[in-house]
C-alpha atoms as a PDB file:
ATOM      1  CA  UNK A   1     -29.058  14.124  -0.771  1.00  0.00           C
ATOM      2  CA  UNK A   2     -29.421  13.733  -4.364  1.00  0.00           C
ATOM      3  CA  UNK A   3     -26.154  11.384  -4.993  1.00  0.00           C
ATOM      4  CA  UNK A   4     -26.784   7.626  -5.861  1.00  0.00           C
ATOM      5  CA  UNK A   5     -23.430   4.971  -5.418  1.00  0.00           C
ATOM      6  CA  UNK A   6     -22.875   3.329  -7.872  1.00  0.00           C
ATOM      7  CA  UNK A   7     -20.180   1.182  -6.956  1.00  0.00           C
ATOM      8  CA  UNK A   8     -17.882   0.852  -4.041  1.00  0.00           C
ATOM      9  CA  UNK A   9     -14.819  -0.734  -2.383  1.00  0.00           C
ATOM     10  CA  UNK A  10     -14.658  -2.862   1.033  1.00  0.00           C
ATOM     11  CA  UNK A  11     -11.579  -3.755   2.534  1.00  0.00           C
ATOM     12  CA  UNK A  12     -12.618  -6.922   4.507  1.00  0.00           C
ATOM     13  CA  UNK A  13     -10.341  -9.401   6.847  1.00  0.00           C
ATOM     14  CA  UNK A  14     -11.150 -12.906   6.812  1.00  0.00           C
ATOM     15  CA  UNK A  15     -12.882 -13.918  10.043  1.00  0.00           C
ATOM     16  CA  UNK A  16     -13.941 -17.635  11.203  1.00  0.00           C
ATOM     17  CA  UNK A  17     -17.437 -18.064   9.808  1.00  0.00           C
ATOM     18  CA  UNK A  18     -19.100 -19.409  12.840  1.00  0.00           C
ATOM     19  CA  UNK A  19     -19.367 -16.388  15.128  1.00  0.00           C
ATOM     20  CA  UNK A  20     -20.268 -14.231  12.127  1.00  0.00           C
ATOM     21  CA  UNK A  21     -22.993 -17.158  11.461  1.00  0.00           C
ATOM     22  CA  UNK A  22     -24.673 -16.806  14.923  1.00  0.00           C
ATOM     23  CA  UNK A  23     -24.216 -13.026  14.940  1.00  0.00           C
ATOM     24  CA  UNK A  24     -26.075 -12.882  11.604  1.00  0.00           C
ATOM     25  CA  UNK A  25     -29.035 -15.362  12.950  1.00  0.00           C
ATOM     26  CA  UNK A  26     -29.289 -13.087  15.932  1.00  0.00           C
ATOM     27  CA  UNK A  27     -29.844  -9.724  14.289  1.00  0.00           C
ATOM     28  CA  UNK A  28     -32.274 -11.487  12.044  1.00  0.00           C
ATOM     29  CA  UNK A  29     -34.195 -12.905  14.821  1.00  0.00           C
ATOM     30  CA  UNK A  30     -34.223  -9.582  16.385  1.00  0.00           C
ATOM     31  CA  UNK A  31     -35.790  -7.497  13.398  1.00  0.00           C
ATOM     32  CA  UNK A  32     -37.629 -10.970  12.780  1.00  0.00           C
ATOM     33  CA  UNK A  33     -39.419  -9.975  16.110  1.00  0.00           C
ATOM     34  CA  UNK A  34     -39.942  -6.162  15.856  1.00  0.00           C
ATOM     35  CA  UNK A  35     -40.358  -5.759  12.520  1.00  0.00           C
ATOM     36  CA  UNK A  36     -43.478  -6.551  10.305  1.00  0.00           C
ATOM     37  CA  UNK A  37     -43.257  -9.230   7.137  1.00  0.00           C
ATOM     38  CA  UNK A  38     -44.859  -8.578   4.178  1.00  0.00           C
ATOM     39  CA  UNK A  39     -43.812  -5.897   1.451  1.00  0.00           C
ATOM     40  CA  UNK A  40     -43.024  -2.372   3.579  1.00  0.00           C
ATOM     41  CA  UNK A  41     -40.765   0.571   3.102  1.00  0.00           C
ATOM     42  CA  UNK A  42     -39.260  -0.032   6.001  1.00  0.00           C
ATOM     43  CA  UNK A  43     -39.600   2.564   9.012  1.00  0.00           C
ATOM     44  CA  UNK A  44     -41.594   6.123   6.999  1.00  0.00           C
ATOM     45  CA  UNK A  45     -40.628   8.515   9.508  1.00  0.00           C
ATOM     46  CA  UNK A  46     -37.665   9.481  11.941  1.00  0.00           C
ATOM     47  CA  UNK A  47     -37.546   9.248  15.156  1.00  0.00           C
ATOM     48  CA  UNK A  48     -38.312  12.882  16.382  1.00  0.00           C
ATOM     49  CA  UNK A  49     -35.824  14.344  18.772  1.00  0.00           C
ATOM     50  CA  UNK A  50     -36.795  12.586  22.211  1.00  0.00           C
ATOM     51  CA  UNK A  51     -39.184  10.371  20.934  1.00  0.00           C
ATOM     52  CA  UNK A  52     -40.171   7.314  18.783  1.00  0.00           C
ATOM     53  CA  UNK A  53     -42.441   7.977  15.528  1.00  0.00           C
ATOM     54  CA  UNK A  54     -44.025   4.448  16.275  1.00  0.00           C
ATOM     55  CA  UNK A  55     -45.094   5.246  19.709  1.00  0.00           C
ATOM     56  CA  UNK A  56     -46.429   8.815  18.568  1.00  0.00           C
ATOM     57  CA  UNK A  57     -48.504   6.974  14.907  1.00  0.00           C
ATOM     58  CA  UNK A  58     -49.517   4.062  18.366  1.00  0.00           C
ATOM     59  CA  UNK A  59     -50.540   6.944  20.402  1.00  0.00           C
ATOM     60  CA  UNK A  60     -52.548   8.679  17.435  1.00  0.00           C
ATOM     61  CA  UNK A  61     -54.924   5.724  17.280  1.00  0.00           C
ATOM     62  CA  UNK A  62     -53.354   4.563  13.794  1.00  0.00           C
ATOM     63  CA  UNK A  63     -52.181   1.188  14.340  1.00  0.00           C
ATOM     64  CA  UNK A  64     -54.143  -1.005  11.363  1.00  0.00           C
ATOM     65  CA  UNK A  65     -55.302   2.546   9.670  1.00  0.00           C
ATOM     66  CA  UNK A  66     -55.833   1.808   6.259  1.00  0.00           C
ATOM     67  CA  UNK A  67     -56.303   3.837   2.870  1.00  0.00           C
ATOM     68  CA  UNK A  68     -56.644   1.739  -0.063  1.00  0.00           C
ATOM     69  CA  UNK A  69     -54.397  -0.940  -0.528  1.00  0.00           C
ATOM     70  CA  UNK A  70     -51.528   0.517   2.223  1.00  0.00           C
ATOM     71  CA  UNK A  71     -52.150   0.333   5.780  1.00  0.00           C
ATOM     72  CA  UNK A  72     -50.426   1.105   9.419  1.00  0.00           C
ATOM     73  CA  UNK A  73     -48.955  -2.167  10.672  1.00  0.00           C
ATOM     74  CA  UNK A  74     -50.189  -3.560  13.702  1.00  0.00           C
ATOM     75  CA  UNK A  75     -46.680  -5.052  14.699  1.00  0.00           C
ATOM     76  CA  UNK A  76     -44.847  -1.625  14.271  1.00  0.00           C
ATOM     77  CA  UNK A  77     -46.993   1.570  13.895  1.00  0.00           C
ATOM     78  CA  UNK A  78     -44.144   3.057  12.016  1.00  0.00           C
ATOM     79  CA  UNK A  79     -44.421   0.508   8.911  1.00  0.00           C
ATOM     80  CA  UNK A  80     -46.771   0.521   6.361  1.00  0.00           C
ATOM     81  CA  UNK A  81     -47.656  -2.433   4.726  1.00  0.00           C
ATOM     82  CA  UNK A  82     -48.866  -2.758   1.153  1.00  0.00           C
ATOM     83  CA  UNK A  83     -51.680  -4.975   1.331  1.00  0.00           C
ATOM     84  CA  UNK A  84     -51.097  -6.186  -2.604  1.00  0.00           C
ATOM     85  CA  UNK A  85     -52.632  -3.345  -4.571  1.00  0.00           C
ATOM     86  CA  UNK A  86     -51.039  -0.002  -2.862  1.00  0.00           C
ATOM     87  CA  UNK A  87     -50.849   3.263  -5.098  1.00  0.00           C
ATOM     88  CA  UNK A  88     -48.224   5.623  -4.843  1.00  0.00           C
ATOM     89  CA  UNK A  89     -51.204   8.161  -4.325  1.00  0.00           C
ATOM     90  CA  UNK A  90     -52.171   6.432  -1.486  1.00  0.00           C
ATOM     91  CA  UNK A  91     -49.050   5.845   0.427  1.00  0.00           C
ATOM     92  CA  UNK A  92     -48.724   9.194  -0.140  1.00  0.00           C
ATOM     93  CA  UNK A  93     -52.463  10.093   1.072  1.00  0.00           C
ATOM     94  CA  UNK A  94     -51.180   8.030   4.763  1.00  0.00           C
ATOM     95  CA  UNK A  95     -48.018   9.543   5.093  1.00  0.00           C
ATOM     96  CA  UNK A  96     -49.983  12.591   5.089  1.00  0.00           C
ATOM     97  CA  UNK A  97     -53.345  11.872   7.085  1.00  0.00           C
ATOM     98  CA  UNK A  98     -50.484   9.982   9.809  1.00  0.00           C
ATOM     99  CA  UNK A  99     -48.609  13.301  10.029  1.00  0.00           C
ATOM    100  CA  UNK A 100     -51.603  15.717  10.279  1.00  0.00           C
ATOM    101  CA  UNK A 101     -52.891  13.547  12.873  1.00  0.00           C
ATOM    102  CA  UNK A 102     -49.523  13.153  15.172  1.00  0.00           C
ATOM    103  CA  UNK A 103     -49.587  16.836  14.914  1.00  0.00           C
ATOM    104  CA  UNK A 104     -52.781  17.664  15.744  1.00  0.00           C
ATOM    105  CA  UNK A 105     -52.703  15.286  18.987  1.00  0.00           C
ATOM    106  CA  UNK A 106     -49.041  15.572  20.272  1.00  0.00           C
ATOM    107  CA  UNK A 107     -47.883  18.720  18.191  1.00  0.00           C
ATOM    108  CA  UNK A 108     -45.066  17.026  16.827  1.00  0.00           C
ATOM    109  CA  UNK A 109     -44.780  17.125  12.572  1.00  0.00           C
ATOM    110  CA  UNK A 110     -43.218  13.748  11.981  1.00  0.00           C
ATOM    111  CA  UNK A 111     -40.416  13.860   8.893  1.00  0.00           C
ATOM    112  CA  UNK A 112     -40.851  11.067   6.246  1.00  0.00           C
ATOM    113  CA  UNK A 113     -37.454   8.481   6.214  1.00  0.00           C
ATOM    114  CA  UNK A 114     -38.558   7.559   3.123  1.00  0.00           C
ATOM    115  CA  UNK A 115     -37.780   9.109  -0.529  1.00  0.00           C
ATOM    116  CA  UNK A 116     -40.104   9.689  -2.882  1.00  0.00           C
ATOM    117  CA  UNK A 117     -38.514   9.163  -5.949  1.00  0.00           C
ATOM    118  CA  UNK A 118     -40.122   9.685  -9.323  1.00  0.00           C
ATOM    119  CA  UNK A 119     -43.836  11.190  -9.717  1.00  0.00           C
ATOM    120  CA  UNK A 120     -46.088  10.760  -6.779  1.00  0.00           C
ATOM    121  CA  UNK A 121     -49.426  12.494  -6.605  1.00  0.00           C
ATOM    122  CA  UNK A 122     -52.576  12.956  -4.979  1.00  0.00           C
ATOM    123  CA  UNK A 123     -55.536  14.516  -6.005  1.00  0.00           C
ATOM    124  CA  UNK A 124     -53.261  16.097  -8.931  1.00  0.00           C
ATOM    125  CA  UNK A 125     -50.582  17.593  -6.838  1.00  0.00           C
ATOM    126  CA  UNK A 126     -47.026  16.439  -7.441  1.00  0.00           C
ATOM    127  CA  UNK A 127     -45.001  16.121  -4.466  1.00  0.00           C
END
């Protein structure tokens, strides 16, 4: 952690655009399907060892949970979708209600997959 790219080099081979055409389509029809619209962060937690984070958040109850303007998604319990007016205080205030809960029913503390970058707080406590 802690580097950022900045730029980089990709030695690439030319390849017939068709297959590379339906192979794109099909990996977009495929997160199309499992993965929620709208403006996420993509998946917030890792998969712990053994298990999926979505089925644990599923298994918590916490599909749809909302706080403020950031909720659970329904689609994918590991996604949470900003509803139009999400705070940074309030993603942060589900990342931490999801964990406490997974723990306290399944005793597993899920790891954020997400970054925080910058200042986030909650209730005046800088993560």
């Amino acid at each position: 952690g802690g580097y950022v790219v900045l730029a980089a080099t990709f030695g690439l081979r030319p390849e017939e655009p068709e297959p590379l055409t339906v192979r794109v389509a099909e990996i977009l029809e495929w997160r199309r399907t499992r993965h929620p619209g709208g403006a996420t962060m993509g998946s917030t937690f890792k998969n712990p060892p053994g298990g999926h984070a979505g089925r644990l958040i599923e298994g918590a109850g916490l599909k749809g949970y909302r706080i403020g303007g950031v909720k659970v998604s329904e689609q994918h319990a590991n996604f949470f979708i900003n509803t139009g007016s999400a705070t940074a205080a309030e993603v942060l205030a589900l990342i931490h209600h999801v964990q406490a809960e997974v723990e306290r029913r399944f005793g597993v503390r899920l790891e954020a997959e997400i970054e925080l970058v910058g200042e986030w707080t909650m209730g005046g406590v800088s993560q």
